[in-house]
Protein backbone atom coordinates (compact mmCIF):
# COMPACT_ATOMS: atom_id res chain seq x y z
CA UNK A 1 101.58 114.00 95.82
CA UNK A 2 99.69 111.29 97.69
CA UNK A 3 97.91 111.32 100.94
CA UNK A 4 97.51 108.63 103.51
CA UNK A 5 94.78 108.22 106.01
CA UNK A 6 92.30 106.67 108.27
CA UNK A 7 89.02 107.31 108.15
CA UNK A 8 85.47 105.85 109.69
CA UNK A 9 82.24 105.67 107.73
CA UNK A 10 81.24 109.37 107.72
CA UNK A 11 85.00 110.20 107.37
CA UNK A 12 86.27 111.38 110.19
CA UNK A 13 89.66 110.89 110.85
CA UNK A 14 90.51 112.02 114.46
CA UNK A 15 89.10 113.11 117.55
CA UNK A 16 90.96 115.76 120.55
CA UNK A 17 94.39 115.63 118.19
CA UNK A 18 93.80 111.28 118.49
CA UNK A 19 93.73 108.95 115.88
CA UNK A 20 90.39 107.38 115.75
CA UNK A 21 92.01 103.96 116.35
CA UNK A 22 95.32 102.44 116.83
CA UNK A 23 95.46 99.04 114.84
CA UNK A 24 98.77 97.57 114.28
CA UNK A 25 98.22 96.40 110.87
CA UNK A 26 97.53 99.90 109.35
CA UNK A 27 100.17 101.63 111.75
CA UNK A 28 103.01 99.08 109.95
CA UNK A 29 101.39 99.34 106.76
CA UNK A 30 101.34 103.73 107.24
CA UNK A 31 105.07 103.15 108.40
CA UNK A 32 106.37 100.87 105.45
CA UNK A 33 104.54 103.14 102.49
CA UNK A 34 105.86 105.96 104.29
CA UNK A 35 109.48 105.17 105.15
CA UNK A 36 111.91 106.59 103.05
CA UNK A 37 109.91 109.39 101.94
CA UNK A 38 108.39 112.94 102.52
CA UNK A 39 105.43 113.31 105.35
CA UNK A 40 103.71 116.46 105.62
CA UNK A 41 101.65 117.57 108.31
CA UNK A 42 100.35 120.29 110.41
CA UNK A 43 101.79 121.12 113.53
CA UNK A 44 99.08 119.45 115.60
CA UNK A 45 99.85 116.57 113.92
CA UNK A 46 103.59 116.65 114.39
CA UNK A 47 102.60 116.86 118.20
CA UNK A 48 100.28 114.00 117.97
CA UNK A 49 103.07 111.91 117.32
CA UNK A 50 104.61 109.48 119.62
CA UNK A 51 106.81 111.78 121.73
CA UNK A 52 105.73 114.62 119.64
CA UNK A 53 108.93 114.15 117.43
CA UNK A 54 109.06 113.66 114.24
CA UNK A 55 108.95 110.22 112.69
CA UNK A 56 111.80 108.21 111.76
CA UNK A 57 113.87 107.70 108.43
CA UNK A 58 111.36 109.79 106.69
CA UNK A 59 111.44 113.74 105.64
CA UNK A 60 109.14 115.38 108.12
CA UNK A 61 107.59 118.49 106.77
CA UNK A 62 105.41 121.14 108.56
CA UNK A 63 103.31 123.61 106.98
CA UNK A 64 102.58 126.32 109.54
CA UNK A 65 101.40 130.06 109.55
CA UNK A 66 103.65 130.36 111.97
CA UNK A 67 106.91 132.11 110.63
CA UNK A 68 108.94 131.98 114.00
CA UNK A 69 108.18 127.92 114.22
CA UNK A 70 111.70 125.92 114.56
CA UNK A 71 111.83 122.26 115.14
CA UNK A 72 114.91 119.94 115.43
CA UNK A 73 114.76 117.60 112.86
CA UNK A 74 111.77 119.22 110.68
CA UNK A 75 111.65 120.82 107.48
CA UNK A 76 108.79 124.13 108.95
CA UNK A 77 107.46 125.98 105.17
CA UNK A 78 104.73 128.99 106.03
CA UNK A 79 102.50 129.05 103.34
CA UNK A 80 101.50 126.50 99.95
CA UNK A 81 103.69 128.22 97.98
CA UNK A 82 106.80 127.63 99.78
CA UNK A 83 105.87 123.97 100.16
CA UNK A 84 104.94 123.36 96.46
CA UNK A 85 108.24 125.69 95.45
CA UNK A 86 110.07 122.60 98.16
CA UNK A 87 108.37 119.62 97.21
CA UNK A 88 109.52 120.17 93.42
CA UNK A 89 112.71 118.72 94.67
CA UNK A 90 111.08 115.35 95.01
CA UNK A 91 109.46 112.75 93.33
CA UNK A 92 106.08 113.09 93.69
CA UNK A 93 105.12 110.01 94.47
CA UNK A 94 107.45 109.59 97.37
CA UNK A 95 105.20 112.39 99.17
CA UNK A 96 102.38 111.61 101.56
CA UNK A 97 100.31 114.45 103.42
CA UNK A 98 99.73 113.10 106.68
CA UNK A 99 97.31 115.28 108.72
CA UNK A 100 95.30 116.94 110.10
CA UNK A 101 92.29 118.29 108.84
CA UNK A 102 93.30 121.75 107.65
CA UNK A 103 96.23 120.02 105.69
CA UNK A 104 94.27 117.49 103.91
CA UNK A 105 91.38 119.92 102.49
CA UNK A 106 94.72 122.31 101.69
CA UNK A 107 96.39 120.01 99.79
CA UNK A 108 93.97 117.89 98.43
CA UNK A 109 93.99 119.78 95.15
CA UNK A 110 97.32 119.16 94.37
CA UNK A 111 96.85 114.98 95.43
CA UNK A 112 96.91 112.85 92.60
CA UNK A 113 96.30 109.74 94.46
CA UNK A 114 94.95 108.78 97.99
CA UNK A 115 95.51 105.74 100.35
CA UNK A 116 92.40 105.25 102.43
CA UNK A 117 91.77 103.00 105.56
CA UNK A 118 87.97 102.47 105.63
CA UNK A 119 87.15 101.50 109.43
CA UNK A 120 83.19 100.45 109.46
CA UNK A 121 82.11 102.42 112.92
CA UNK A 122 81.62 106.16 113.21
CA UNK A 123 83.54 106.85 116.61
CA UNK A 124 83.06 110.84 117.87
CA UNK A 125 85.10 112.74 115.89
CA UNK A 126 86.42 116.64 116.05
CA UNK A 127 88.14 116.28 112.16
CA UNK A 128 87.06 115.10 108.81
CA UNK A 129 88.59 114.66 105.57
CA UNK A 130 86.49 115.38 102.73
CA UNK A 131 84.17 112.73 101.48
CA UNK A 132 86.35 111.48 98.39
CA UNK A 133 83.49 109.45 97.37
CA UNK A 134 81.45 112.46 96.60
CA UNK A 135 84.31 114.05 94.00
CA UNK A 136 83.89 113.20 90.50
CA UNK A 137 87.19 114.16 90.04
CA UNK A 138 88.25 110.97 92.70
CA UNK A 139 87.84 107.44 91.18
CA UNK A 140 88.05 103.87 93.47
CA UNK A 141 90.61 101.91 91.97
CA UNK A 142 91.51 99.64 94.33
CA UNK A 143 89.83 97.99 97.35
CA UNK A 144 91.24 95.16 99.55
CA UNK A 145 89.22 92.33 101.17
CA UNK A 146 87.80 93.26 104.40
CA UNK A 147 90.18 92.90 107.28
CA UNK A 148 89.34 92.56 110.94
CA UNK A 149 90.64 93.59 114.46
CA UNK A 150 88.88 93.31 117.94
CA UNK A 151 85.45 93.32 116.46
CA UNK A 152 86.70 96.45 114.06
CA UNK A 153 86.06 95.57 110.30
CA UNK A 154 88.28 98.02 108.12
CA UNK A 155 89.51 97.81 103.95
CA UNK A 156 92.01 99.34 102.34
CA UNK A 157 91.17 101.57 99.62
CA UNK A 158 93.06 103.60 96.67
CA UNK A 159 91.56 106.50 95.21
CA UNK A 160 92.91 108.35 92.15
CA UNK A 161 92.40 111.60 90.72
């Protein structure tokens, strides 16, 4: 399992159920690694979304406590063990948790690799992933040059466990 996110210098990732920031480059780059595959999110996160649907040509799954939860169009599991039983069905490396920050620290045990979006700024932020940095289980394995937008300096970083 993989997980894909942005996140600014002290690693927080979004702010009032927001992302952070909105850069084009990342969003298409997010969309193309995640097309075709598994996303799974918390239900905040499905609601962040642009019309709060789910997103397109992609599996959309939701882990929520809540047992009654039924959404057109989304696969809802109720606790890690139900999604771990699902997610057998699929290659692992077709599946990218996507949010928020209840998810990530969940199912960050179980990542074996992470796609990170380093933004240089530290924004206000409500949600954090864990610094990956400070895991000696997570190694750097790939870094991009620096890229730029409106002033914003960001890289593109791969982390493997």
């Amino acid at each position: 399992m993989n997980l894909i996110v942005s996140v600014t210098q002290n690693w927080g990732i979004g702010c009032e159920n927001e992302l952070l920031y909105h850069v084009s480059k990342d969003l298409v780059r997010f969309r193309k690694m995640t097309t075709s595959k598994v996303v799974v999110m918390g239900h905040n996160t499905l609601k962040s979304l642009p019309g709060g649907k789910p997103l397109k040509n992609r599996t959309n799954i939701v882990l929520s406590r809540d047992t009654s939860l039924t959404i057109p169009g989304v696969v809802v599991y109720n606790s890690i063990d139900q999604l771990l039983a699902a997610l057998k069905n699929y290659d692992t490396n077709d599946v990218f948790v996507i949010g928020g920050e209840a998810i990530y620290t969940a199912l960050l045990p179980y990542c074996k690799k992470a796609y990170i979006t380093k933004f240089q700024a530290t924004p206000a932020a409500d949600t954090f992933l864990p610094n990956i940095d400070e895991m000696p289980d997570w190694k750097l394995v790939d870094e991009s040059e620096e890229h730029e937008h409106e002033g914003l300096v960001y890289r593109y970083c791969v982390y493997e466990k």
